[in-house]
N, C-alpha and C. Protein backbone atom coordinates (compact mmCIF):
# COMPACT_ATOMS: atom_id res chain seq x y z
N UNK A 1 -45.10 -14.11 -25.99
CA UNK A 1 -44.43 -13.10 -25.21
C UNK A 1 -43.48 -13.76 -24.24
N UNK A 2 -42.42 -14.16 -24.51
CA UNK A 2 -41.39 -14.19 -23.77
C UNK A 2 -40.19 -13.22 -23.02
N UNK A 3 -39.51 -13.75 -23.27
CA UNK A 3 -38.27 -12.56 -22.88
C UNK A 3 -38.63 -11.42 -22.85
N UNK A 4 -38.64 -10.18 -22.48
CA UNK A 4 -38.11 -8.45 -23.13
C UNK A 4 -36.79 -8.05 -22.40
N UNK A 5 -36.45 -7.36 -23.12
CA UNK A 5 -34.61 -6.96 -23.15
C UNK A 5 -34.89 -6.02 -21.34
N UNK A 6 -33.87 -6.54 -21.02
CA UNK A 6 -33.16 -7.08 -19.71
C UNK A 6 -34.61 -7.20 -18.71
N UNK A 7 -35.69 -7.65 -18.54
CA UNK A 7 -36.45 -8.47 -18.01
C UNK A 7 -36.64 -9.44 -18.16
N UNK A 8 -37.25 -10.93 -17.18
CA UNK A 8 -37.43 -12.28 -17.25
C UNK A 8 -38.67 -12.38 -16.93
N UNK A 9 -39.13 -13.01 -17.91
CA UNK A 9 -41.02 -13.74 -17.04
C UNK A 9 -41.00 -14.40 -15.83
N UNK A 10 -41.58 -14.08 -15.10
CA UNK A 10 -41.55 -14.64 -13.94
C UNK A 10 -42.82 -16.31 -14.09
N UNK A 11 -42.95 -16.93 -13.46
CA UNK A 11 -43.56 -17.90 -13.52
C UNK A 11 -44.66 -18.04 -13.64
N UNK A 12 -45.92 -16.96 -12.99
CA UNK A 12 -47.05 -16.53 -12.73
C UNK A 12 -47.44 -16.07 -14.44
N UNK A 13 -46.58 -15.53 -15.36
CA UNK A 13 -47.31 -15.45 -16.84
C UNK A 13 -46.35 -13.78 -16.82
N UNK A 14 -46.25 -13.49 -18.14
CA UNK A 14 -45.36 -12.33 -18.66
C UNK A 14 -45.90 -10.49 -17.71
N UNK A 15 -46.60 -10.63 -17.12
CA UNK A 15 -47.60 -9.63 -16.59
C UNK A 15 -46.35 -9.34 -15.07
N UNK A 16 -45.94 -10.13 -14.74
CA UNK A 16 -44.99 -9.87 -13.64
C UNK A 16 -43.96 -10.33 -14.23
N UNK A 17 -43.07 -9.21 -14.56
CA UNK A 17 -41.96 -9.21 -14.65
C UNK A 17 -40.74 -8.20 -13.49
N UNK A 18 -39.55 -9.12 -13.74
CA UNK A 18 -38.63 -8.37 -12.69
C UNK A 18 -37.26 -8.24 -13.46
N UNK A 19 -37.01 -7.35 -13.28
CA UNK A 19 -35.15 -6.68 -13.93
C UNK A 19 -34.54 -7.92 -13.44
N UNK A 20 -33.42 -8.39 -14.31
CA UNK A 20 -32.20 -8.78 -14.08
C UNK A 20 -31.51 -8.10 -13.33
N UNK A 21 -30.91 -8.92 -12.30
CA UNK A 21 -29.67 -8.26 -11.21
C UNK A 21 -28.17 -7.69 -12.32
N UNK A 22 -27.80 -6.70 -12.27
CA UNK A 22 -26.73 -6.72 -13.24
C UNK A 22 -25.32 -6.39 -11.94
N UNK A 23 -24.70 -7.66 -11.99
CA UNK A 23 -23.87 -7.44 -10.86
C UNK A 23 -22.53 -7.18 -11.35
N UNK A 24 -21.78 -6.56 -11.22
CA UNK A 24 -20.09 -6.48 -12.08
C UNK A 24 -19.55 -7.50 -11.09
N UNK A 25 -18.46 -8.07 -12.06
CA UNK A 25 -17.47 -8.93 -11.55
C UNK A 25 -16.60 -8.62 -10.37
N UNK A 26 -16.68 -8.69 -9.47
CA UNK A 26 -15.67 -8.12 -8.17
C UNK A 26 -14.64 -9.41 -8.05
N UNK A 27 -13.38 -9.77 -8.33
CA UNK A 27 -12.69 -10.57 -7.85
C UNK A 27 -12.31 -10.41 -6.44
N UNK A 28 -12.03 -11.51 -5.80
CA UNK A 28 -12.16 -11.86 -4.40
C UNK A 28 -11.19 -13.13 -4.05
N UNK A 29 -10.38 -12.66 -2.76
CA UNK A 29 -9.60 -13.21 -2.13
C UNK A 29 -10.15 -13.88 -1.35
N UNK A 30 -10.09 -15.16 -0.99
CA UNK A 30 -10.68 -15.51 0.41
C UNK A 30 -9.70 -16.60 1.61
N UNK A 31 -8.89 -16.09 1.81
CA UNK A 31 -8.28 -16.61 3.39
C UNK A 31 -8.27 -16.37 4.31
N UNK A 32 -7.83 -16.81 5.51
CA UNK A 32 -7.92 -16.58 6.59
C UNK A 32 -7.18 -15.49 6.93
N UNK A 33 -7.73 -14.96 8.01
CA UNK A 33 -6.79 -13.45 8.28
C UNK A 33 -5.80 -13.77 8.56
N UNK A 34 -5.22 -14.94 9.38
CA UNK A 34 -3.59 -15.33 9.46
C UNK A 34 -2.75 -14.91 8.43
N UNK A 35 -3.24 -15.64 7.53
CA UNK A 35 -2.27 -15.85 6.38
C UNK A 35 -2.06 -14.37 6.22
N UNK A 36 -3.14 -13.71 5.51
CA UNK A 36 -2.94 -11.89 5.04
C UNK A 36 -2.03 -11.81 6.04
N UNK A 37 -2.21 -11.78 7.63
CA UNK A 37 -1.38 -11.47 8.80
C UNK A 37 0.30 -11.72 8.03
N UNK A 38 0.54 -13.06 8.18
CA UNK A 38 1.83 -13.30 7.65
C UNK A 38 2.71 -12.93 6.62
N UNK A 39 1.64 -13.17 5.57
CA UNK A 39 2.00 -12.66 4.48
C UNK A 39 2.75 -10.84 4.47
N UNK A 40 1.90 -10.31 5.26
CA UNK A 40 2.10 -9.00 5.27
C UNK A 40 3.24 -8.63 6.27
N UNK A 41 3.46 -9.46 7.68
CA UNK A 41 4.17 -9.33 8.56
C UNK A 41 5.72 -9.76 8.04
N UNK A 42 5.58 -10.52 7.05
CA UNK A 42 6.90 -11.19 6.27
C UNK A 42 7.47 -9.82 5.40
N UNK A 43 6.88 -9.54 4.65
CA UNK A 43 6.66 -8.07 4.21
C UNK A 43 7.81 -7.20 4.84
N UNK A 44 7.12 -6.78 5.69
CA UNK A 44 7.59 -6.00 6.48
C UNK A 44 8.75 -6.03 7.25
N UNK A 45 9.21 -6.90 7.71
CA UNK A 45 9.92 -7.69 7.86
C UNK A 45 11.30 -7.47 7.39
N UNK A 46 11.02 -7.91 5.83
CA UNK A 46 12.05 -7.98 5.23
C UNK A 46 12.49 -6.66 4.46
N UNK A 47 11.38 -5.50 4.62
CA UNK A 47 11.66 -4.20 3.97
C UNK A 47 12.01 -3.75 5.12
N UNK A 48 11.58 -4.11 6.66
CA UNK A 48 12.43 -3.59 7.68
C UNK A 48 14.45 -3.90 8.06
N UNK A 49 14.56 -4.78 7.63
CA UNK A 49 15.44 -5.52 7.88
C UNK A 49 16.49 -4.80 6.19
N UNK A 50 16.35 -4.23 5.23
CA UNK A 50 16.78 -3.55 3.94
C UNK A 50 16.66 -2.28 4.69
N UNK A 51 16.39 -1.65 4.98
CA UNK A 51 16.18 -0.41 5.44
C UNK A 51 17.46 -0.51 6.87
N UNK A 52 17.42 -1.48 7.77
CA UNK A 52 18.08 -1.48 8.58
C UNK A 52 19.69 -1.54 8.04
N UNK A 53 19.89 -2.64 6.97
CA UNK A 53 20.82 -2.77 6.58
C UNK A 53 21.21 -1.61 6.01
N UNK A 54 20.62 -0.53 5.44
CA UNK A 54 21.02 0.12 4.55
C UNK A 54 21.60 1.32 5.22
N UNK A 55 20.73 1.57 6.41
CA UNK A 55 20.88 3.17 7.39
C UNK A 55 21.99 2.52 7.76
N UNK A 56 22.66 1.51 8.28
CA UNK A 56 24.08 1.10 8.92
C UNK A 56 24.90 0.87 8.30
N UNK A 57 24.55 0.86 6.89
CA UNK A 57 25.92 0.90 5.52
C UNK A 57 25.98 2.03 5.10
N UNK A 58 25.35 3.50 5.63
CA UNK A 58 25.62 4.90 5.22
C UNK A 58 26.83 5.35 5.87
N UNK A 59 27.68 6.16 5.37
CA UNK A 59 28.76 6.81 6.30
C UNK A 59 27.92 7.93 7.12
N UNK A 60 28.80 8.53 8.13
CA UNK A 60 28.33 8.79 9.08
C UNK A 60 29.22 10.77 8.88
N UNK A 61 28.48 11.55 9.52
CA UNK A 61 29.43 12.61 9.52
C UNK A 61 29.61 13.28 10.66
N UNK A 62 31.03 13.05 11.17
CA UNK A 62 31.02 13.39 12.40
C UNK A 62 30.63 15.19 12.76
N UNK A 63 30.12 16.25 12.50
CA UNK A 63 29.76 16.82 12.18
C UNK A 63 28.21 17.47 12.42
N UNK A 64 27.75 15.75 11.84
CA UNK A 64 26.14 16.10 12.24
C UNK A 64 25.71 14.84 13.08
N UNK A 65 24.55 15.15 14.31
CA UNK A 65 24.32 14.68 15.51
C UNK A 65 23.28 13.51 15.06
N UNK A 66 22.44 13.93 13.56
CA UNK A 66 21.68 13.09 13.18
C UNK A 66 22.62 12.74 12.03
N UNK A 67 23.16 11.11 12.11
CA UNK A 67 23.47 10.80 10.47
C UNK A 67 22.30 10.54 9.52
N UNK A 68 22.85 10.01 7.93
CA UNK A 68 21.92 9.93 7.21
C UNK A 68 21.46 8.92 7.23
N UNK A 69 21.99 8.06 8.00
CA UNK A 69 21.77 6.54 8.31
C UNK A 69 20.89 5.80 9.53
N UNK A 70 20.57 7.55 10.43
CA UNK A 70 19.92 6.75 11.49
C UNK A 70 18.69 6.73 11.49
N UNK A 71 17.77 7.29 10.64
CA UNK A 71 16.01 7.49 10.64
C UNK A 71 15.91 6.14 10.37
N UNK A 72 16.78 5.85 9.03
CA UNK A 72 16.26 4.34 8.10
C UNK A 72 16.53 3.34 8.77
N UNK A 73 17.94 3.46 9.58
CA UNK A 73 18.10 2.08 10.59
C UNK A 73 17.07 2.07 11.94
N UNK A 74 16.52 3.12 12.43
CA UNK A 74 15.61 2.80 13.80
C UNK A 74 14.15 2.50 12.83
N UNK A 75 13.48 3.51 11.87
CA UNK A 75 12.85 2.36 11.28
C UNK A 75 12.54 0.97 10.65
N UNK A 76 13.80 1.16 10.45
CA UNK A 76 14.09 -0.72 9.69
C UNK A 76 14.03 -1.94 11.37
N UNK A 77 14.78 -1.20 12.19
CA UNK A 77 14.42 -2.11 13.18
C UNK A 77 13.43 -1.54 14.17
N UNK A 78 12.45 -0.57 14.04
CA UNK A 78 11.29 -0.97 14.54
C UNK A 78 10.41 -1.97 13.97
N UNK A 79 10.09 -1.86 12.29
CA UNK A 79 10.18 -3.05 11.38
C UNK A 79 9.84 -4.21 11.42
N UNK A 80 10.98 -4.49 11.99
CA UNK A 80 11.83 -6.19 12.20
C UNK A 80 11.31 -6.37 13.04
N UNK A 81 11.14 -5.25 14.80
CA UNK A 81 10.55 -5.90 15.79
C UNK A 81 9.04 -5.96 15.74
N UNK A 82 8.06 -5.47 15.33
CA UNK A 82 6.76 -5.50 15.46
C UNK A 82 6.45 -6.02 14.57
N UNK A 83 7.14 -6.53 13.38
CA UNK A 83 7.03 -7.75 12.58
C UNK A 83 7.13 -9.04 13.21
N UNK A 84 7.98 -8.83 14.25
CA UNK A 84 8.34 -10.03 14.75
C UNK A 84 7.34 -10.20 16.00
N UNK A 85 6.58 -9.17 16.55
CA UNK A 85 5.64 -9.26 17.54
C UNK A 85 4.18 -9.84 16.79
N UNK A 86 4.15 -9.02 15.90
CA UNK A 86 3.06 -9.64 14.94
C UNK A 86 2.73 -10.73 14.48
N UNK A 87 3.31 -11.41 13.88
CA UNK A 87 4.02 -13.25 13.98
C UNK A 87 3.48 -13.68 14.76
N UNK A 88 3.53 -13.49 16.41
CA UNK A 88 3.95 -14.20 17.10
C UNK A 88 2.31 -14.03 17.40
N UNK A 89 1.78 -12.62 17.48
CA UNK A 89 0.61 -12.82 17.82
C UNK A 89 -0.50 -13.83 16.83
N UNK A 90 -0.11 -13.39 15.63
CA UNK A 90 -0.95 -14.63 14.31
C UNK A 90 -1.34 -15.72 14.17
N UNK A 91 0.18 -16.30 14.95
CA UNK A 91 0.14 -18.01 14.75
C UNK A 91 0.09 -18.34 16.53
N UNK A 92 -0.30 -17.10 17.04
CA UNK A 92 -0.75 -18.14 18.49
C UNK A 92 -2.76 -17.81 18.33
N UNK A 93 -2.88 -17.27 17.94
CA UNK A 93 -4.45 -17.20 17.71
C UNK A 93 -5.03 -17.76 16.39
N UNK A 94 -4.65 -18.29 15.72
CA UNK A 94 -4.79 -18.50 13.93
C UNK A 94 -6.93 -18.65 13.89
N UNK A 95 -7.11 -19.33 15.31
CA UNK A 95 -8.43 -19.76 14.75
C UNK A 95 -9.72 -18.75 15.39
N UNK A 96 -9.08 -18.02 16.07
CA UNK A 96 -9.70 -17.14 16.56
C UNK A 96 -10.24 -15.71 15.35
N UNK A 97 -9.92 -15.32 13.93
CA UNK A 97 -9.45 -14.79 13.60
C UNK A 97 -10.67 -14.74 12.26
N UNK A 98 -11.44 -13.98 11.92
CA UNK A 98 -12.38 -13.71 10.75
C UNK A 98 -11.41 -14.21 9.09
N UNK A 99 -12.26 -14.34 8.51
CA UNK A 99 -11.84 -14.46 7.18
C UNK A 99 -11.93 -13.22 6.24
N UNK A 100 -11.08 -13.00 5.85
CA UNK A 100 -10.46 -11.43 5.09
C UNK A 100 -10.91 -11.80 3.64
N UNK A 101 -11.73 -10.82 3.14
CA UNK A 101 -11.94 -10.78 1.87
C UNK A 101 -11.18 -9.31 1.07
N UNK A 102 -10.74 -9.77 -0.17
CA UNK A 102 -9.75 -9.04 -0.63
C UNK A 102 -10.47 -8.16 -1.46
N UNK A 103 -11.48 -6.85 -1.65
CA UNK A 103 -12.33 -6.73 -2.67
C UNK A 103 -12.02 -6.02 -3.53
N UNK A 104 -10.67 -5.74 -3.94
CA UNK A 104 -10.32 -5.37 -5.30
C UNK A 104 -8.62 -5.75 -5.11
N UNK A 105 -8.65 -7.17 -5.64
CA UNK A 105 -7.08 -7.48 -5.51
C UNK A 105 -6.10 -6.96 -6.78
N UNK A 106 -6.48 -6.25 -8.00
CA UNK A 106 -5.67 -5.85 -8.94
C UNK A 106 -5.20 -4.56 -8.19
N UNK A 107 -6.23 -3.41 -7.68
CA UNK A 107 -5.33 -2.59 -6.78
C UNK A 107 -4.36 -2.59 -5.98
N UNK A 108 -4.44 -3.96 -4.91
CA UNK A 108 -3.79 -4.18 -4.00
C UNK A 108 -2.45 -4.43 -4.71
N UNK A 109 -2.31 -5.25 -5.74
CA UNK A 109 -1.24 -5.68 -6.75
C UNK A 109 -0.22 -4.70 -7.26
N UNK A 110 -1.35 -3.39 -8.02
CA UNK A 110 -1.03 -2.31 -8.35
C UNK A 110 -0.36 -1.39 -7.19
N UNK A 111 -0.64 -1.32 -6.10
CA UNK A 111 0.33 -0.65 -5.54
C UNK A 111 1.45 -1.22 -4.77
N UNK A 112 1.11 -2.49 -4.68
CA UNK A 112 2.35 -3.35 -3.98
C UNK A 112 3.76 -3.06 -5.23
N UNK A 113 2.97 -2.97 -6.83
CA UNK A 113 4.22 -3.15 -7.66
C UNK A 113 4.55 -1.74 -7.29
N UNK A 114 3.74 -0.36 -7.24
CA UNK A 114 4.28 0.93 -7.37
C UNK A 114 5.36 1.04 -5.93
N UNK A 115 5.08 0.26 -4.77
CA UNK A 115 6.06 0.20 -3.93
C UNK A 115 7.48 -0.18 -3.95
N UNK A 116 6.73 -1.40 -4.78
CA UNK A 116 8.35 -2.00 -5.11
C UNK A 116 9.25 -0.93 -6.10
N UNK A 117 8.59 -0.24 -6.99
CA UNK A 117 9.32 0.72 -8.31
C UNK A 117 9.45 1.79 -7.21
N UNK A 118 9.72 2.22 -6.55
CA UNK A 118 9.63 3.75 -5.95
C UNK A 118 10.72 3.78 -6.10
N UNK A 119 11.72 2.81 -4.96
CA UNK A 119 13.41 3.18 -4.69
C UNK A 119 14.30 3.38 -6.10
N UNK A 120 14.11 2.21 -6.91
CA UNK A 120 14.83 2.08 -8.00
C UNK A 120 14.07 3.41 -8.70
N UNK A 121 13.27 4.02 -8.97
CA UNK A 121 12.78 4.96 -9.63
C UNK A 121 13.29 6.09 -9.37
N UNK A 122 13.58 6.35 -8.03
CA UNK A 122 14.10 7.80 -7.27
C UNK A 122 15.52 7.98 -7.45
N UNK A 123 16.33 6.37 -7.89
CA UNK A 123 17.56 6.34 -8.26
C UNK A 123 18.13 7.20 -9.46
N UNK A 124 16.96 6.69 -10.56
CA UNK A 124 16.72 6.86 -11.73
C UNK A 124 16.65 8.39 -11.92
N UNK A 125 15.48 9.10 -11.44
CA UNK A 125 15.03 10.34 -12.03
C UNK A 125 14.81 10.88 -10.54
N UNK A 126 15.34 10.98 -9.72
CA UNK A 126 15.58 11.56 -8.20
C UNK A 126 13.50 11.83 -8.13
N UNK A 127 14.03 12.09 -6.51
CA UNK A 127 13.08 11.69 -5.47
C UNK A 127 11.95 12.68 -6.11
N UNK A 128 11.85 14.10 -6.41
CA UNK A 128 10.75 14.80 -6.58
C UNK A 128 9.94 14.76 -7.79
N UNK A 129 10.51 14.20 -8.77
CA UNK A 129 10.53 14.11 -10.11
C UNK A 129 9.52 12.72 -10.25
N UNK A 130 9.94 11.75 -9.18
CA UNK A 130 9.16 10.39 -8.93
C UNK A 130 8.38 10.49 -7.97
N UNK A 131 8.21 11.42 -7.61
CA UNK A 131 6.99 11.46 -6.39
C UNK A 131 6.07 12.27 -6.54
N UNK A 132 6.13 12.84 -7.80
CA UNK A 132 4.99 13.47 -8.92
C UNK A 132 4.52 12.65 -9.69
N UNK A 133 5.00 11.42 -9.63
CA UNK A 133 4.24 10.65 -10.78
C UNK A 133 3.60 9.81 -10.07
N UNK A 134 4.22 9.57 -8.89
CA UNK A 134 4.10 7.90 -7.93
C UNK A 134 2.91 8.37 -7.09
N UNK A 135 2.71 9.23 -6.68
CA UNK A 135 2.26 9.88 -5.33
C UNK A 135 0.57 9.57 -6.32
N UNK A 136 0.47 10.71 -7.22
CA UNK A 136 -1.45 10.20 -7.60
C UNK A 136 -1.67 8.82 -8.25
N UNK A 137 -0.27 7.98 -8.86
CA UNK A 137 -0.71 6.40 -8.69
C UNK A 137 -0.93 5.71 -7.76
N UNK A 138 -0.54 6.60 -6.48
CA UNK A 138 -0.40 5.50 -5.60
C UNK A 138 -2.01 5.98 -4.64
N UNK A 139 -2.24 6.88 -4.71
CA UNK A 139 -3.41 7.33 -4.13
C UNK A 139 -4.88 6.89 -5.13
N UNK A 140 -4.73 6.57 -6.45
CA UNK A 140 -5.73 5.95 -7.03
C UNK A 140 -5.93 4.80 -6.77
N UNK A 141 -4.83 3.67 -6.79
CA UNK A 141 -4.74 2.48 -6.71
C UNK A 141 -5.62 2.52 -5.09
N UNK A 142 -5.58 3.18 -3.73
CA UNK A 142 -6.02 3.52 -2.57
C UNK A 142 -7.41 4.06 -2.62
N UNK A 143 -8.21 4.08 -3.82
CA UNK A 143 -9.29 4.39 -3.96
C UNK A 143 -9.75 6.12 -4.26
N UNK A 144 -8.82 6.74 -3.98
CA UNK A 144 -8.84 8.49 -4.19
C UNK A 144 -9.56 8.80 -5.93
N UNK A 145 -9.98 9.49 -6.17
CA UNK A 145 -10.73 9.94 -7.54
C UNK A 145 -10.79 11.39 -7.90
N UNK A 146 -10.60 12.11 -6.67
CA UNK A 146 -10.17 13.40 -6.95
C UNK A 146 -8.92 14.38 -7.12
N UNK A 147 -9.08 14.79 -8.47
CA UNK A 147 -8.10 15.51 -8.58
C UNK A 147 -7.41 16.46 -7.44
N UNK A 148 -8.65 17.10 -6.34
CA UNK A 148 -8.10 17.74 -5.33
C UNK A 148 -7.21 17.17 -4.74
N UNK A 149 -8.00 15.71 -3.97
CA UNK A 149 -7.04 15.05 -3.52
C UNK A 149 -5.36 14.78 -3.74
N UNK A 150 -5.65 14.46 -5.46
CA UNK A 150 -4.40 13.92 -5.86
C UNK A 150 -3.36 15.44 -5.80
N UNK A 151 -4.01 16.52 -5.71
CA UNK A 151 -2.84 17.77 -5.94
C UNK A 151 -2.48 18.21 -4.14
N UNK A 152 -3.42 17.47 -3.31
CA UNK A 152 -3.05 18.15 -1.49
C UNK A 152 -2.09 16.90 -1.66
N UNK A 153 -1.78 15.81 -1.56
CA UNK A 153 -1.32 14.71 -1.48
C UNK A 153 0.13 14.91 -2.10
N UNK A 154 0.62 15.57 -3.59
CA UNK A 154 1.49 15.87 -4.17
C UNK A 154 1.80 17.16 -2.77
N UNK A 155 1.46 17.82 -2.63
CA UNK A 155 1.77 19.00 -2.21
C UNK A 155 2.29 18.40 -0.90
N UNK A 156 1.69 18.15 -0.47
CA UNK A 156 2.18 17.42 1.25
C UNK A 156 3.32 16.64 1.03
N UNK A 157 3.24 15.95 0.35
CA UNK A 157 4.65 14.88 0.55
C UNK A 157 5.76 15.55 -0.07
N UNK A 158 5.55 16.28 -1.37
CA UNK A 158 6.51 17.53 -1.41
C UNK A 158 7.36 18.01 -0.31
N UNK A 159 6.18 18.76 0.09
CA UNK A 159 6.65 19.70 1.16
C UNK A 159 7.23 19.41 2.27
N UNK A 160 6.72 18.01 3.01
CA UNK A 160 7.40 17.13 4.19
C UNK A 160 8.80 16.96 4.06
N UNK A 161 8.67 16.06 2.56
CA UNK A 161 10.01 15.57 2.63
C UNK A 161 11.50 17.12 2.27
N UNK A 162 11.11 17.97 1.91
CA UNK A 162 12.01 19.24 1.46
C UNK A 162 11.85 20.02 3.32
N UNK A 163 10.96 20.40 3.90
CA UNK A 163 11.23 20.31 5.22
C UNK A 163 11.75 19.65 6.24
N UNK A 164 11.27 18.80 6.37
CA UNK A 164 11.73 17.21 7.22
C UNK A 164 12.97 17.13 7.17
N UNK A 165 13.37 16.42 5.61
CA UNK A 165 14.38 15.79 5.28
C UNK A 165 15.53 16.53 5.13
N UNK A 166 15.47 17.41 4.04
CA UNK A 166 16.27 18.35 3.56
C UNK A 166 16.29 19.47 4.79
N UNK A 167 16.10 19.98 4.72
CA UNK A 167 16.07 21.74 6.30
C UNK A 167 16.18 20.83 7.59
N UNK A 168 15.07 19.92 8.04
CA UNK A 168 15.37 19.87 9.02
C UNK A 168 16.22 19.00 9.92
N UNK A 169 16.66 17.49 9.31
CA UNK A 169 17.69 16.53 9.09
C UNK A 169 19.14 17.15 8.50
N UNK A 170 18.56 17.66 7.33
CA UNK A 170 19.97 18.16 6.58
C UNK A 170 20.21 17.07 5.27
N UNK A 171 19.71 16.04 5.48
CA UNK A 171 19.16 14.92 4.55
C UNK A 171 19.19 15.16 2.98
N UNK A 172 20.20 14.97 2.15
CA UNK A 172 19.77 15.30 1.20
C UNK A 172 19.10 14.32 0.08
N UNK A 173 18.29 14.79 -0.69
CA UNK A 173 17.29 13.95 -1.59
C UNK A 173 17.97 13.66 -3.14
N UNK A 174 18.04 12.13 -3.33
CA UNK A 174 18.38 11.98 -5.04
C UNK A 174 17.96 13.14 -5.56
């Protein structure tokens, strides 16, 4: 009497036996929180600093009090600056600072790429059309599993950006 399917003999004789641990594979990041810090503050950074550039390369209409250029340029350089505060706080504390474990880095991956595809996507097949598809990828990759979820989530960002943007800016959407 050895083995039985997924139990191990324990040492004492086949009479005490204990289950196998069945653990799934979790891949795992392991650096220092600096780095994530940087890494992410660089990030930002540089999508602040595209955004800045971009709201100050819009024409302007004398006409309207909000251009279409000024949400994206004061966000792009809020951005830049608390990117740049962030930095500063990172690498003056580096050792003070826990070690960050990453516990599902294909998600993190997965939505960093759906970030990067958004703009060029909205180019493509305009903003509402891509924010029906993007919006419950991007909320799965974030851990969400419910369909409720994924339809308040469509509905909200819908609705923000056609209020917000469109009615209340004047903003119009690809």
């Amino acid at each position: 009497m050895g083995n039985q399917s997924g139990t191990k003999a324990s040492e004492a004789g086949p009479e005490h036996t204990t289950k196998l641990a069945a653990t799934p594979f979790v891949p795992r990041l392991g650096l220092p929180a600096y780095v994530y810090d940087l890494i992410v503050y660089a990030g930002l950074a540089a999508t602040g600093l595209a955004f800045l550039i971009g709201g100050l390369g819009l024409e302007g209409d004398p006409r309207r009090t909000i251009d279409p250029g000024t949400v994206p340029a004061i966000a792009g350089g809020l951005l830049v600056v608390l990117s740049a505060i962030g930095t500063v706080l990172a690498l003056r504390s580096p050792s003070n600072l826990v070690e960050v474990e990453v516990d599902r880095p294909l998600q993190v991956l997965l939505a960093m790429a759906l970030i990067l595809i958004f703009p060029p996507a909205i180019d493509s097949f305009g903003y509402y059309t891509t924010a029906i598809v993007w919006v419950p990828a991007f909320i799965w990759a974030a851990g969400a599993r419910s369909w409720t979820h994924y339809l308040i989530a469509i509905v909200t960002v819908l609705a923000l950006a056609r209020f917000v943007f469109e009615m209340t800016l004047g903003t119009p959407l690809p």
